[in-house]
C-alpha atoms as a PDB file:
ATOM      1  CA  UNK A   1      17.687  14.412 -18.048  1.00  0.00           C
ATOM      2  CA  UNK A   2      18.756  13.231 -14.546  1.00  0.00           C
ATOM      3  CA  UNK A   3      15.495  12.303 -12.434  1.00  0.00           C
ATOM      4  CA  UNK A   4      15.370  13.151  -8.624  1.00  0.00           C
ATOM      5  CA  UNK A   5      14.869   9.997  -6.619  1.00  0.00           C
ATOM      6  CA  UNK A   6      11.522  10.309  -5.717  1.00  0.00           C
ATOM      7  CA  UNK A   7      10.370  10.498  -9.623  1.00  0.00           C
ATOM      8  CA  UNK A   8       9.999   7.352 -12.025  1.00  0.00           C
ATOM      9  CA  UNK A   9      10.179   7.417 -15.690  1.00  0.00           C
ATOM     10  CA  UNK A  10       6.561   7.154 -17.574  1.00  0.00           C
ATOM     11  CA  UNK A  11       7.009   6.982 -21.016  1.00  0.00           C
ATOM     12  CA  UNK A  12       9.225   9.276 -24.132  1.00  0.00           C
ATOM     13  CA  UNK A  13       7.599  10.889 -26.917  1.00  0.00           C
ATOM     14  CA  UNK A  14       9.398  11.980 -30.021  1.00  0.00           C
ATOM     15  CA  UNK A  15       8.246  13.705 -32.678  1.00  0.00           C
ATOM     16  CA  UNK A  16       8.528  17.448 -33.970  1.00  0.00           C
ATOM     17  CA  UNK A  17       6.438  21.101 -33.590  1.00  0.00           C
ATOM     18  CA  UNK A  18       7.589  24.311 -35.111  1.00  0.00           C
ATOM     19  CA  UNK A  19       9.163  22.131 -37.702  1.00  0.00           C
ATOM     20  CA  UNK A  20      11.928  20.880 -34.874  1.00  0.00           C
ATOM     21  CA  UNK A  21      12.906  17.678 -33.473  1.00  0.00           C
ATOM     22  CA  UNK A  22      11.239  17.229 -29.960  1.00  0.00           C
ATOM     23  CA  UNK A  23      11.809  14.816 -27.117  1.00  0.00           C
ATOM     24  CA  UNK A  24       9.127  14.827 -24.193  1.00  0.00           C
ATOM     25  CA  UNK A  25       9.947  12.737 -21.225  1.00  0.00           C
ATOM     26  CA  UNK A  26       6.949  11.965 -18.808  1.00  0.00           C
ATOM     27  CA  UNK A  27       7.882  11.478 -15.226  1.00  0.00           C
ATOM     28  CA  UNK A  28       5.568  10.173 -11.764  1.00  0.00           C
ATOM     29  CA  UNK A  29       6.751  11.842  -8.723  1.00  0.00           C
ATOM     30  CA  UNK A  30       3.931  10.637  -5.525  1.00  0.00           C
ATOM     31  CA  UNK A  31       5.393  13.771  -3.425  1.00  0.00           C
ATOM     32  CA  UNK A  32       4.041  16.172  -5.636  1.00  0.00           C
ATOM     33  CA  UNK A  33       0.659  17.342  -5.454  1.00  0.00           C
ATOM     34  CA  UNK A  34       0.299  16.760  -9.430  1.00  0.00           C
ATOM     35  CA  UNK A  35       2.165  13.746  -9.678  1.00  0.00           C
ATOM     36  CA  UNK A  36       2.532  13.263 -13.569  1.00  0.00           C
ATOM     37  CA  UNK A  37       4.381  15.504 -15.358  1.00  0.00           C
ATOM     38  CA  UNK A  38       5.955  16.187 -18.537  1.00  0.00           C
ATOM     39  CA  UNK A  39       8.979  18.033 -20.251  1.00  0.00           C
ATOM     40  CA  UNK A  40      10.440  18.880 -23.092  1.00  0.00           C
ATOM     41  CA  UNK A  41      13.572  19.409 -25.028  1.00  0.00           C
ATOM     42  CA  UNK A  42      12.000  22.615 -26.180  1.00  0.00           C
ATOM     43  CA  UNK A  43      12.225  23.754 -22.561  1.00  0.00           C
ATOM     44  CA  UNK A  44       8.296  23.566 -21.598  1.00  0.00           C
ATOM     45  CA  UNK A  45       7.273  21.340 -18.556  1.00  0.00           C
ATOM     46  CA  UNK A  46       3.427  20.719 -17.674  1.00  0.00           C
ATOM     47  CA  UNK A  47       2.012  18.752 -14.490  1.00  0.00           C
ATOM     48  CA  UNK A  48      -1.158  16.984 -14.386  1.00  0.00           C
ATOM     49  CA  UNK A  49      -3.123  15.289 -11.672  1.00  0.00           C
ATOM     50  CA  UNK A  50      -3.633  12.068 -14.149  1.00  0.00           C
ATOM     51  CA  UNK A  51      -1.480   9.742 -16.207  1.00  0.00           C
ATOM     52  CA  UNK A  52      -3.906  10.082 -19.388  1.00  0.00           C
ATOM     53  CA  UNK A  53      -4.377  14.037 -19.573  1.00  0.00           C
ATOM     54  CA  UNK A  54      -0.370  14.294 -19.465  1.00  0.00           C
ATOM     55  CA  UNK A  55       0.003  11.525 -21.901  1.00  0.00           C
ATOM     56  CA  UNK A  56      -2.454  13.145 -24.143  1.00  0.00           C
ATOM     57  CA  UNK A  57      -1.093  16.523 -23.732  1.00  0.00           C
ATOM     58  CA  UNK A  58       2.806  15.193 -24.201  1.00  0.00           C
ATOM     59  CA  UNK A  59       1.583  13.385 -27.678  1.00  0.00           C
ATOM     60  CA  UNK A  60      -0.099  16.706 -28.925  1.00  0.00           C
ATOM     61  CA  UNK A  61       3.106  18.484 -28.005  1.00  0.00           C
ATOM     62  CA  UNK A  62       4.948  16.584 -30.331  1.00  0.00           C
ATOM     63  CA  UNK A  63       2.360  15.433 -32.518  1.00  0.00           C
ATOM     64  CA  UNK A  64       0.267  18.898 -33.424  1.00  0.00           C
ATOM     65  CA  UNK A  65      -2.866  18.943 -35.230  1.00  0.00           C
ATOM     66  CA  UNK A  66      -3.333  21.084 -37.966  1.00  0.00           C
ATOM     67  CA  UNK A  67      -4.928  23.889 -36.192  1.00  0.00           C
ATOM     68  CA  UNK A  68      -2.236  23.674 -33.144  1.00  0.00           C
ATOM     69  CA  UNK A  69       0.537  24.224 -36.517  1.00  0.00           C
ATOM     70  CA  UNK A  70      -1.647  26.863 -37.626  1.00  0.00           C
ATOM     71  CA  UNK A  71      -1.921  28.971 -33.569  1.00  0.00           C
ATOM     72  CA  UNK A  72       2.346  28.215 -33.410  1.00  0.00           C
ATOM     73  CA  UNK A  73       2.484  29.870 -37.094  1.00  0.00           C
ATOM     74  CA  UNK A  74       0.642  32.618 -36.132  1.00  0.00           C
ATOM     75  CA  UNK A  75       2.467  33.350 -32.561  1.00  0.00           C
ATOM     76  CA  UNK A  76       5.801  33.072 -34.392  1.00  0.00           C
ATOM     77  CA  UNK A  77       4.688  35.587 -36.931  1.00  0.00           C
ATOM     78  CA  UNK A  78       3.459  37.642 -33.917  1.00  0.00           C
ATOM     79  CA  UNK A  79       6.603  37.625 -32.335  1.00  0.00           C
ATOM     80  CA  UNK A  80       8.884  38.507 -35.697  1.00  0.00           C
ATOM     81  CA  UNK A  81       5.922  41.851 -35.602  1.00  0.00           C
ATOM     82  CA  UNK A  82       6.614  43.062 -32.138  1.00  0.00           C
ATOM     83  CA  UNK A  83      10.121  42.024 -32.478  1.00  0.00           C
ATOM     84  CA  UNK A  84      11.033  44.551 -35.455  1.00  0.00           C
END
């Protein structure tokens, strides 16, 4: 991940969800009007208007609870419904 010049590296957070590896990379950009953001090798990206909710959010990403395991479970079988 190549950041723009205007955005400084935060922090990295590996771990897995839906049973994957995961990388999230949390990035401060000032010109933005949510300055901390978030993305991951999964392909999602979040912004937040505070360091702490998009640290928080980026550890949950790659660190699920049980009941965030059990919700992707259930929208992957979901999917595999509609799908067929």
């Amino acid at each position: 991940m190549k950041l723009d010049e205007s955005e400084f590296l935060v922090g990295t957070f590996h771990g897995r969800h839906d049973g994957v590896p995961a990388e999230v990379t949390s990035t401060r950009d000032d010109t933005r009007p949510e300055p901390y953001a978030w993305t991951c090798t999964c392909g999602v990206t979040r912004s937040f208007p505070t360091e702490d909710a998009a640290f928080s959010s980026a550890w949950r990403h790659t660190h699920p609870t049980p009941v965030d395991r059990l919700r992707q479970w259930a929208t992957r079988r979901l999917r595999s419904r509609t799908a067929s």
